[in-house]
PDB file of N, CA and C in Angstrom:
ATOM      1  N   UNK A   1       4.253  27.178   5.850  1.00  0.00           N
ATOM      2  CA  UNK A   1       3.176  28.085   6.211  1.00  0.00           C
ATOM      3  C   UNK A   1       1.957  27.276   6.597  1.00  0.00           C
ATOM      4  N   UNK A   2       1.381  27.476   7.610  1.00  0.00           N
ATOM      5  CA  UNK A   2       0.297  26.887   8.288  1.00  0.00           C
ATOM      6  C   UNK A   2      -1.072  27.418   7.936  1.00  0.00           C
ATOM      7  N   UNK A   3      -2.241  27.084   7.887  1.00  0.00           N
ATOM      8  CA  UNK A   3      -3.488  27.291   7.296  1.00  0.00           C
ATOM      9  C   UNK A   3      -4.562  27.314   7.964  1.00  0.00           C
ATOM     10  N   UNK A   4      -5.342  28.256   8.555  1.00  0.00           N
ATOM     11  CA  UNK A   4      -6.791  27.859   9.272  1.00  0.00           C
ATOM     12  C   UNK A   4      -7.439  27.621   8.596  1.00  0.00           C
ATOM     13  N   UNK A   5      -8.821  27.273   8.732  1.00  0.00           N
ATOM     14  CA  UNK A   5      -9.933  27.102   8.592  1.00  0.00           C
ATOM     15  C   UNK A   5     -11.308  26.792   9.341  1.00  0.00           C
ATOM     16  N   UNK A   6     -12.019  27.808   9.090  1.00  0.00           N
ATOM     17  CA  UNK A   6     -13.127  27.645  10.001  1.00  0.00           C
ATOM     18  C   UNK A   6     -14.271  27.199   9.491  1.00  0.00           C
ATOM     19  N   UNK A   7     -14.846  26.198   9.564  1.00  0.00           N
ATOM     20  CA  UNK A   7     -16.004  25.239   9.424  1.00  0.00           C
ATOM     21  C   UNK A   7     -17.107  25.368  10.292  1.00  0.00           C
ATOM     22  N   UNK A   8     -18.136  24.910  10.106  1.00  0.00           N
ATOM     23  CA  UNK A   8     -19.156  24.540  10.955  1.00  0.00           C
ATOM     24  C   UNK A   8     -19.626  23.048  10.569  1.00  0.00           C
ATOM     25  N   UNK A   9     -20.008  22.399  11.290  1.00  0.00           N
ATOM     26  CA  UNK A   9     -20.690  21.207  10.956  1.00  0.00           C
ATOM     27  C   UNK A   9     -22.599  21.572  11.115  1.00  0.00           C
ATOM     28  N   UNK A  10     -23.186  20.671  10.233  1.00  0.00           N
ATOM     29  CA  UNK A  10     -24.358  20.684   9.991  1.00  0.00           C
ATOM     30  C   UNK A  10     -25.172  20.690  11.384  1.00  0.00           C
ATOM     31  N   UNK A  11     -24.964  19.450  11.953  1.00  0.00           N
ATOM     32  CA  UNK A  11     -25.416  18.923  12.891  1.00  0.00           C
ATOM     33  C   UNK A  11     -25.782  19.662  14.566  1.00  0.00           C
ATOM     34  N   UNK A  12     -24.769  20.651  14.372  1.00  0.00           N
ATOM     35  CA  UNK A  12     -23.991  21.401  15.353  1.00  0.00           C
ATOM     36  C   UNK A  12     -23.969  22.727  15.363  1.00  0.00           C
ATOM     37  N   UNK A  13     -24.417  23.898  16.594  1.00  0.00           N
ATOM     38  CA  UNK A  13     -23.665  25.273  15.668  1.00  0.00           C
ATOM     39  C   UNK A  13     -22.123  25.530  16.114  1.00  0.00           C
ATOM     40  N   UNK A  14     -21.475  24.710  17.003  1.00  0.00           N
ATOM     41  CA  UNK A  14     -20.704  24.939  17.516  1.00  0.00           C
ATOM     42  C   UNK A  14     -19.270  25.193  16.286  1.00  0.00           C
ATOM     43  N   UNK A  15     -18.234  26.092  15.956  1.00  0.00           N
ATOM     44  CA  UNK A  15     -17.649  25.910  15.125  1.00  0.00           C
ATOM     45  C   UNK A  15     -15.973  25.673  15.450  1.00  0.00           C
ATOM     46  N   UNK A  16     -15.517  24.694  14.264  1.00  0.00           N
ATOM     47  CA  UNK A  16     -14.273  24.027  14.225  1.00  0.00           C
ATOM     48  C   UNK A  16     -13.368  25.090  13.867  1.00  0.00           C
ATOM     49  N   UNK A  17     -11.716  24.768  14.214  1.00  0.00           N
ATOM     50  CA  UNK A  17     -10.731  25.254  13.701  1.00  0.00           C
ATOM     51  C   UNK A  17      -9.761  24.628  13.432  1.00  0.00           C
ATOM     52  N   UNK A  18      -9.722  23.879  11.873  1.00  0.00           N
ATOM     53  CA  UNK A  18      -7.989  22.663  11.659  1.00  0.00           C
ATOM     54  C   UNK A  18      -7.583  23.592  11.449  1.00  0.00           C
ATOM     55  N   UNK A  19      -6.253  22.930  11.639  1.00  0.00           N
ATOM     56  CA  UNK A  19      -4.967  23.991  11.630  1.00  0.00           C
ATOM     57  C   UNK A  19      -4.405  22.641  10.629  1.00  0.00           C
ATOM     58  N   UNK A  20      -3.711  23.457   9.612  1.00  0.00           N
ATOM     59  CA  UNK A  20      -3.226  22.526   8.104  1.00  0.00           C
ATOM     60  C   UNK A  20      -1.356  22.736   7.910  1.00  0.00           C
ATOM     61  N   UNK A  21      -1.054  21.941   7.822  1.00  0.00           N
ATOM     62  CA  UNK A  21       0.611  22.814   7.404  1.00  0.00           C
ATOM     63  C   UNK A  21       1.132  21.839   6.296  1.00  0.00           C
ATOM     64  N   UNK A  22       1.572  22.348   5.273  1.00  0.00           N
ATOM     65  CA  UNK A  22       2.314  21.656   4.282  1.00  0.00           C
ATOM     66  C   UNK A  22       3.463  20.537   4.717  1.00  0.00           C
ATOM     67  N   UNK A  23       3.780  19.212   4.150  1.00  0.00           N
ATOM     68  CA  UNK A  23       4.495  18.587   4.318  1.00  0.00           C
ATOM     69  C   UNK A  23       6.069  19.403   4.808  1.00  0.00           C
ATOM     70  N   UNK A  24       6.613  19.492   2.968  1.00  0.00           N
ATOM     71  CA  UNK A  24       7.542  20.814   3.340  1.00  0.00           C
ATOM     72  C   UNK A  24       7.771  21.836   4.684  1.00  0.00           C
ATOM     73  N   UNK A  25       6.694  22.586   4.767  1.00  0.00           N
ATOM     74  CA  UNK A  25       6.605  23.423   5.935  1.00  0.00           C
ATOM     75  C   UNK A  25       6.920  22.606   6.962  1.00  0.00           C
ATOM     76  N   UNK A  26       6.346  21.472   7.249  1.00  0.00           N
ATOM     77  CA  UNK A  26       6.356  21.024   8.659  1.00  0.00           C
ATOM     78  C   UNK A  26       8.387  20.027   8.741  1.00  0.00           C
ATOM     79  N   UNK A  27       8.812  19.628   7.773  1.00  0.00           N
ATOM     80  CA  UNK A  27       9.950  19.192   7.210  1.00  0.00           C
ATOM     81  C   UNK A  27      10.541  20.455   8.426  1.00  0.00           C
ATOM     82  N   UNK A  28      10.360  21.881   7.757  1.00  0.00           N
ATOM     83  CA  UNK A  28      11.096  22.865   8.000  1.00  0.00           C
ATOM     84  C   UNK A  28      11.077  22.949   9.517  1.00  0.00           C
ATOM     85  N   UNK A  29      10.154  23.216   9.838  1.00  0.00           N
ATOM     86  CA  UNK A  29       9.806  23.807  11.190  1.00  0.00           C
ATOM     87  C   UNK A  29      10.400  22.376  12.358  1.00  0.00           C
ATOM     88  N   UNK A  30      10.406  21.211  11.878  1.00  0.00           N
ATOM     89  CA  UNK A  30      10.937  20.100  12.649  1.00  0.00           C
ATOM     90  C   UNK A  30      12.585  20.136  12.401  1.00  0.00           C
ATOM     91  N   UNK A  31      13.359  21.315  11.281  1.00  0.00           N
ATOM     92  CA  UNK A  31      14.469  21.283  11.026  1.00  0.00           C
ATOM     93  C   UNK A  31      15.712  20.229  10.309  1.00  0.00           C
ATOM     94  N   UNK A  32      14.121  19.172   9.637  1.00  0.00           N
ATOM     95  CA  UNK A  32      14.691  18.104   8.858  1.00  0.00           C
ATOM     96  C   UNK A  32      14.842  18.400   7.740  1.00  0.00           C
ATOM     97  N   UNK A  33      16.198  17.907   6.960  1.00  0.00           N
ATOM     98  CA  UNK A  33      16.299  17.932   5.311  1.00  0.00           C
ATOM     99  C   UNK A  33      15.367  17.097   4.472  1.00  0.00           C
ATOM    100  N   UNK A  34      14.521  17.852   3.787  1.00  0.00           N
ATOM    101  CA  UNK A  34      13.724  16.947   2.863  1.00  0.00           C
ATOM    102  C   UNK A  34      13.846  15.697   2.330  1.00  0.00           C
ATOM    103  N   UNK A  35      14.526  14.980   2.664  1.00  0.00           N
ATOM    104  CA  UNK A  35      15.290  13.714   2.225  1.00  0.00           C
ATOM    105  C   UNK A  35      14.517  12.774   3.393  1.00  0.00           C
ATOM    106  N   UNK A  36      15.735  13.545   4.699  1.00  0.00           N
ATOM    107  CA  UNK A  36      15.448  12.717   5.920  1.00  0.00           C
ATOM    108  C   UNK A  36      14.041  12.721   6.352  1.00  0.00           C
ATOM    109  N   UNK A  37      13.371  13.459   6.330  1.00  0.00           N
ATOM    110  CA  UNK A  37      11.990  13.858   6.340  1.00  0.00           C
ATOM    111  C   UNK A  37      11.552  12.739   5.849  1.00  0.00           C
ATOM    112  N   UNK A  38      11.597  12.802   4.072  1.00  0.00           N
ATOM    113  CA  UNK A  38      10.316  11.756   3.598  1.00  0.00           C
ATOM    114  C   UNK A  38      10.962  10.187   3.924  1.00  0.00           C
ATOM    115  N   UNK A  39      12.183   9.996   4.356  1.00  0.00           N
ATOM    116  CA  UNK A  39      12.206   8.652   4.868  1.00  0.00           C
ATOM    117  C   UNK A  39      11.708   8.471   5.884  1.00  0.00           C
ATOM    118  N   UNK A  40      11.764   8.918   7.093  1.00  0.00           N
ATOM    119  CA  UNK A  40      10.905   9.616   7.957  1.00  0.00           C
ATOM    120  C   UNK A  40       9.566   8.651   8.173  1.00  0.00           C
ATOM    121  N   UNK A  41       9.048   9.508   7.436  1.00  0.00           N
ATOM    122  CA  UNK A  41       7.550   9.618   7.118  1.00  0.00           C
ATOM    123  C   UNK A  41       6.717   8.128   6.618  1.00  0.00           C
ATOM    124  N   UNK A  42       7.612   7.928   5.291  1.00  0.00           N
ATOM    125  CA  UNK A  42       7.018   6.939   4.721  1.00  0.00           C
ATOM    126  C   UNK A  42       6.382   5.972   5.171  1.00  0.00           C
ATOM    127  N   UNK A  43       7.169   5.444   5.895  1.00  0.00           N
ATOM    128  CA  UNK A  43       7.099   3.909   6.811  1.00  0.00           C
ATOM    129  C   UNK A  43       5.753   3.811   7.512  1.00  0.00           C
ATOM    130  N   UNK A  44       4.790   5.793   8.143  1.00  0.00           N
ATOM    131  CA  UNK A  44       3.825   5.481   8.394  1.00  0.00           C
ATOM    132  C   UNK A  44       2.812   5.446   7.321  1.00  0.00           C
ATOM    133  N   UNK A  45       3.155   5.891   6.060  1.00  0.00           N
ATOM    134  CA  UNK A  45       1.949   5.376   5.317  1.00  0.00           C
ATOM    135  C   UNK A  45       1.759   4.155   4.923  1.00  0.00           C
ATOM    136  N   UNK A  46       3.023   3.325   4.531  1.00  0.00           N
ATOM    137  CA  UNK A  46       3.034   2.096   4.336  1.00  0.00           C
ATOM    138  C   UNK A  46       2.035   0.951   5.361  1.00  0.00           C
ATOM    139  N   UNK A  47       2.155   1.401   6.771  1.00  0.00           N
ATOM    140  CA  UNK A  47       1.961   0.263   8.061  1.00  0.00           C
ATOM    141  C   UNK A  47       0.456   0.482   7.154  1.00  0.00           C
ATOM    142  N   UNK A  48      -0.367  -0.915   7.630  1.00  0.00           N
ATOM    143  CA  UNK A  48      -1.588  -0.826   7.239  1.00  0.00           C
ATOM    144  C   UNK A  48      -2.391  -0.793   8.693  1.00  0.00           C
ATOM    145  N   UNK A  49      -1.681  -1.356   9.900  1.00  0.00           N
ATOM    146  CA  UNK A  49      -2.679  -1.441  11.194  1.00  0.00           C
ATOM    147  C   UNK A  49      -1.541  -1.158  12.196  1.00  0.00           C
ATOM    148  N   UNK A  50      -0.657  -0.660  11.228  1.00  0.00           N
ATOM    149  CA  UNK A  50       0.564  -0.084  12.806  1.00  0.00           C
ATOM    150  C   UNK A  50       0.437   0.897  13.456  1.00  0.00           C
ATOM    151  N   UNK A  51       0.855   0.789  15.011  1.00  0.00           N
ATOM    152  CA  UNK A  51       1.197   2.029  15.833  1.00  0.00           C
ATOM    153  C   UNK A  51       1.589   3.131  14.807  1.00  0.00           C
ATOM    154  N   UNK A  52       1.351   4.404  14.912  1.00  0.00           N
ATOM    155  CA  UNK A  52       1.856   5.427  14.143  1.00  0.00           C
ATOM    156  C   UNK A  52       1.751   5.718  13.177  1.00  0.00           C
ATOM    157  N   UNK A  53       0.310   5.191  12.190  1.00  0.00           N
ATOM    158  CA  UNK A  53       0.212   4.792  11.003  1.00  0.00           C
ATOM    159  C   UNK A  53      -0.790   6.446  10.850  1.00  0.00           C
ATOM    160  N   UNK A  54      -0.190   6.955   9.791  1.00  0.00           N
ATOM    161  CA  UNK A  54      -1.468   8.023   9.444  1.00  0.00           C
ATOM    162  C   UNK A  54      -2.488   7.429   8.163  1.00  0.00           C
ATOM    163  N   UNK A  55      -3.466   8.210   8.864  1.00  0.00           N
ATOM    164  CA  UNK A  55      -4.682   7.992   7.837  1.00  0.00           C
ATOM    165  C   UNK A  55      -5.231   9.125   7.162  1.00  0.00           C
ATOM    166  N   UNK A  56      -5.263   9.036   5.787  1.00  0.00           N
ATOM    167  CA  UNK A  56      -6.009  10.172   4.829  1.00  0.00           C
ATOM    168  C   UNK A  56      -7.586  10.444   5.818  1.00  0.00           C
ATOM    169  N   UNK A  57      -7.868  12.096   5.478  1.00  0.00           N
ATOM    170  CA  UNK A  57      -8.809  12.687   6.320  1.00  0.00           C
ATOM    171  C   UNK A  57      -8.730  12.360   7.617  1.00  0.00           C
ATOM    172  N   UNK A  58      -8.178  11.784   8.509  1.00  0.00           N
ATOM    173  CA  UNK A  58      -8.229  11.632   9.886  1.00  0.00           C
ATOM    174  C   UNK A  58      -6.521  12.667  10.337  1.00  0.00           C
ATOM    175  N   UNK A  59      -5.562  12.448   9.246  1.00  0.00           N
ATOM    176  CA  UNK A  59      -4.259  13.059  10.033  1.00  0.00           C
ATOM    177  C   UNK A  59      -4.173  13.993   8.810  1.00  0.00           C
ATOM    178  N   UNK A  60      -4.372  13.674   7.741  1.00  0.00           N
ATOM    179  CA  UNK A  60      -3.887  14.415   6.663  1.00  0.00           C
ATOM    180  C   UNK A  60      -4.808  14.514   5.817  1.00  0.00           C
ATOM    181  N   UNK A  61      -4.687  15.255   4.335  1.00  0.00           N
ATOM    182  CA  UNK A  61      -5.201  15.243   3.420  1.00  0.00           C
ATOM    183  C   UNK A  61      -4.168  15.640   2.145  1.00  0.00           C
ATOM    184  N   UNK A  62      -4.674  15.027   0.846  1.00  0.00           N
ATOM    185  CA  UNK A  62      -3.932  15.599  -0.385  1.00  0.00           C
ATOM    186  C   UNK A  62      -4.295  17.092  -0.383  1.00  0.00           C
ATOM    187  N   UNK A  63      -3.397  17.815  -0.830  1.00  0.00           N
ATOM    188  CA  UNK A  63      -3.575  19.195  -1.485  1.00  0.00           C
ATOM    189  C   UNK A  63      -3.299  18.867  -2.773  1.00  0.00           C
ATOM    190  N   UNK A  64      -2.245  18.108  -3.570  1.00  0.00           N
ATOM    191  CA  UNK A  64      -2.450  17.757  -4.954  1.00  0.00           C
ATOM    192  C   UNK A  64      -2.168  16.126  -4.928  1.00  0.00           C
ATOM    193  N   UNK A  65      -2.838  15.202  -4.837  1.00  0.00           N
ATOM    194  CA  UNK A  65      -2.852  14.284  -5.218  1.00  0.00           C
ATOM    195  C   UNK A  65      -1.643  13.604  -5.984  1.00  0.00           C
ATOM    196  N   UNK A  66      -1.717  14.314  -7.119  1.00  0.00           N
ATOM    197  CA  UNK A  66      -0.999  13.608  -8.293  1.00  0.00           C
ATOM    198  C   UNK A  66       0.327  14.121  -8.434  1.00  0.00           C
ATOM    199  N   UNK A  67       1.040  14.573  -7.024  1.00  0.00           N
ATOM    200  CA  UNK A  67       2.229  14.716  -6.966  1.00  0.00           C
ATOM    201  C   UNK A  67       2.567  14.318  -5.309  1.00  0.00           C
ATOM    202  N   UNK A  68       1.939  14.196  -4.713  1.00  0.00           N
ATOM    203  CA  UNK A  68       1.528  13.248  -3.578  1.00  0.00           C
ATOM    204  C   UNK A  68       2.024  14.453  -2.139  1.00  0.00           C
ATOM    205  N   UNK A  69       1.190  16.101  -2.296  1.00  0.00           N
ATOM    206  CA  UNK A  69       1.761  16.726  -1.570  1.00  0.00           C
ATOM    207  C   UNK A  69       0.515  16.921  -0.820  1.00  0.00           C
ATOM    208  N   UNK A  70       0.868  16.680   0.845  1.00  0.00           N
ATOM    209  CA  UNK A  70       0.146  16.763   1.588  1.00  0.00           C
ATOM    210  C   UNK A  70       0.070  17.815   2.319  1.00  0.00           C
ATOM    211  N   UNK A  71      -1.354  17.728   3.247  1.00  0.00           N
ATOM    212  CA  UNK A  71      -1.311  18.662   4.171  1.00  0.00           C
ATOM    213  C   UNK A  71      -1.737  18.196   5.345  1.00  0.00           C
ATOM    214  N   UNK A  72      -0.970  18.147   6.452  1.00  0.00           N
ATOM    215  CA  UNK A  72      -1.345  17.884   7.853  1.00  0.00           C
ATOM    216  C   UNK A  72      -1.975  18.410   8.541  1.00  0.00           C
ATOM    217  N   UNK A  73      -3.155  17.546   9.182  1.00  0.00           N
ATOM    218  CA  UNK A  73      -3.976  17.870  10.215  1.00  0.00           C
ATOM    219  C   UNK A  73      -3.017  18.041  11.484  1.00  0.00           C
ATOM    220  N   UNK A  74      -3.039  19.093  12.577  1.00  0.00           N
ATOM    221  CA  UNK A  74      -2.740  18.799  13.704  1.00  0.00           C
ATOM    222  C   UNK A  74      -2.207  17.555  14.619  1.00  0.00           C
ATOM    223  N   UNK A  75      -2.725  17.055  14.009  1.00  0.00           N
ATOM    224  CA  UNK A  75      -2.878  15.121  14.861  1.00  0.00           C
ATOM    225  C   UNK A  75      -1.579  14.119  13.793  1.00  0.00           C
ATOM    226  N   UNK A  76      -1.445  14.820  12.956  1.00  0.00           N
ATOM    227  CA  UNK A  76      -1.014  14.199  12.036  1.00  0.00           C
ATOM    228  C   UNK A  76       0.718  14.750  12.337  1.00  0.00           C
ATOM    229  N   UNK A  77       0.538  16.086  12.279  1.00  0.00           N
ATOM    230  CA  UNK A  77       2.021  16.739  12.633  1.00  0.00           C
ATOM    231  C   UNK A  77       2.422  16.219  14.051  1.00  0.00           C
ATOM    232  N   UNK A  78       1.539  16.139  14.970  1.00  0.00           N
ATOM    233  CA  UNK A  78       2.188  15.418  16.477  1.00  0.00           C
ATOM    234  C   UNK A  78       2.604  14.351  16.307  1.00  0.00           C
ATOM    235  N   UNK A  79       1.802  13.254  15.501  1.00  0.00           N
ATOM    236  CA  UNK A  79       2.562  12.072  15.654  1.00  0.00           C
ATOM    237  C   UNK A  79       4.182  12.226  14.680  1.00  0.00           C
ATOM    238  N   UNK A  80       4.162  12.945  13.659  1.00  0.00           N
ATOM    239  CA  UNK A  80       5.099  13.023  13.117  1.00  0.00           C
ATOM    240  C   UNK A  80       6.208  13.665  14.058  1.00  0.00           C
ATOM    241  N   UNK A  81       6.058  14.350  14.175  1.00  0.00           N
ATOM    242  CA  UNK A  81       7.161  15.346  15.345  1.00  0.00           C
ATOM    243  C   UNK A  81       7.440  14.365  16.855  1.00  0.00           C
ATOM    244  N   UNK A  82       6.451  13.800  16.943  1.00  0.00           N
ATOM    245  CA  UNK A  82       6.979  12.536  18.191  1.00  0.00           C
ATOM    246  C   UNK A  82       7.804  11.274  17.731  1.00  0.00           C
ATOM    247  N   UNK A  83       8.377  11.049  16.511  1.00  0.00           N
ATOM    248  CA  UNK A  83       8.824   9.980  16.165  1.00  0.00           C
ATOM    249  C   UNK A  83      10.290  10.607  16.704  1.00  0.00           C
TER     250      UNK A  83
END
């Protein structure tokens, strides 16, 4: 299940819309088994300056931290879905 949110920035009145989708969710919707998925995946959190590397707040964010379940920014699900 995917998530809006509408923001404004301070600076600006112009207003934002991320679009968020659960790890899981996006697993689903790419039609990968949760397995193949997080092998997948991993390799871009690991790279520290690689092509394809996601970055916390720029592609993603924790939704719980301390079980390491994310939520993808837009930018974050493209590069994933382009691998």
């Amino acid at each position: 299940m995917s998530l809006f949110r509408q923001t404004s920035t301070r600076n600006s009145r112009a207003k934002r819309h991320d679009f968020f989708i659960k790890e899981r969710d996006l697993a689903i919707a790419l039609e990968l088994e949760w397995q193949v998925f997080d092998q997948l995946i991993e390799p871009m959190f690991q790279a520290a300056e690689s092509i394809g590397n996601l970055k916390e707040s720029q592609d993603f964010i924790y939704h719980d931290r301390r079980q390491q379940i994310r939520l993808f920014y837009q930018e974050g699900a493209l590069a994933i879905a382009a691998l």
